[in-house]
Protein backbone atom coordinates (compact mmCIF):
# COMPACT_ATOMS: atom_id res chain seq x y z
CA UNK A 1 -13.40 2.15 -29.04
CA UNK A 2 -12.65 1.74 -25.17
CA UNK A 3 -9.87 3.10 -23.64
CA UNK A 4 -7.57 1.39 -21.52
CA UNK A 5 -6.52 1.00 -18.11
CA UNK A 6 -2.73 1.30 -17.13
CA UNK A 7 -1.43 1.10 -14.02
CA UNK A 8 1.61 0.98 -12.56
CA UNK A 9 3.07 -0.78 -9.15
CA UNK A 10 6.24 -1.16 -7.66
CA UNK A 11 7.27 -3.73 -4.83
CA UNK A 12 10.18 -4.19 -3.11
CA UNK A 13 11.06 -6.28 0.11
CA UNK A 14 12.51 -4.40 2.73
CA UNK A 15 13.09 -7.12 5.11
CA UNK A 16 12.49 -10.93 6.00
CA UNK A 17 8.61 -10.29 7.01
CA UNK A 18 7.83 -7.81 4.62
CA UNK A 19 7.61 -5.69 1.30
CA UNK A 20 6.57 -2.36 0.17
CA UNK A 21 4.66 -1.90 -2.91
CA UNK A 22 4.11 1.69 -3.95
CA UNK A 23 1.23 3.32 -6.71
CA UNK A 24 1.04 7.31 -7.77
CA UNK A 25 1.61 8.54 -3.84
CA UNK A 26 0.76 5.54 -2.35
CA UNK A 27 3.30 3.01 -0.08
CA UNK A 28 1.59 0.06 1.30
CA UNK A 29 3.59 -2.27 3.33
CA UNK A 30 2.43 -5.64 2.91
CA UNK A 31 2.71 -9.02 4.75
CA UNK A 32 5.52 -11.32 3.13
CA UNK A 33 6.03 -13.57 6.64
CA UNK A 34 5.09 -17.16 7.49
CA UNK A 35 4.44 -16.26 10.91
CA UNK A 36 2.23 -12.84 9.72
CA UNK A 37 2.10 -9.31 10.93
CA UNK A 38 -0.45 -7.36 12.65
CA UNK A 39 0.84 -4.15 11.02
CA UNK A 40 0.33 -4.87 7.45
CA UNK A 41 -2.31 -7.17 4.87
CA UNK A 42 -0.50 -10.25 3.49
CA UNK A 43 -1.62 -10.58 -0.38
CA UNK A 44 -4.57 -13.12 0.16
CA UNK A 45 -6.23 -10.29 2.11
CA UNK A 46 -4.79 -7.26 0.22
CA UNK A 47 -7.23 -9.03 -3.18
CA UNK A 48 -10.28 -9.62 -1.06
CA UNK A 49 -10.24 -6.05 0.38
CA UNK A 50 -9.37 -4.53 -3.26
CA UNK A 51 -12.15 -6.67 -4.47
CA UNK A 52 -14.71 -6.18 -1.85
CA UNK A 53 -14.04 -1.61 -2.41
């Protein structure tokens, strides 16, 4: 029998460029803008980094 992964994420948008999305200890603010932000990954690059760990 194999065992499961769970996991559990929480996002919330704190403003009109972004969201935070928290896991265990974790906060991650993440790029929700049209025009982008320097300061944080927008979801597009946020898979391709989680996929390229």
């Amino acid at each position: 029998m194999t065992t499961k992964l769970e996991f559990s994420v929480t996002a919330r948008r704190v403003d009109a460029s972004g969201s935070v999305a928290t896991c265990k200890d974790a906060t991650l603010t993440l790029d929700t803008a049209l025009a982008g932000r320097r300061d944080a990954l927008n979801p597009a690059e946020l898979l391709l980094a989680a996929l390229s760990a």
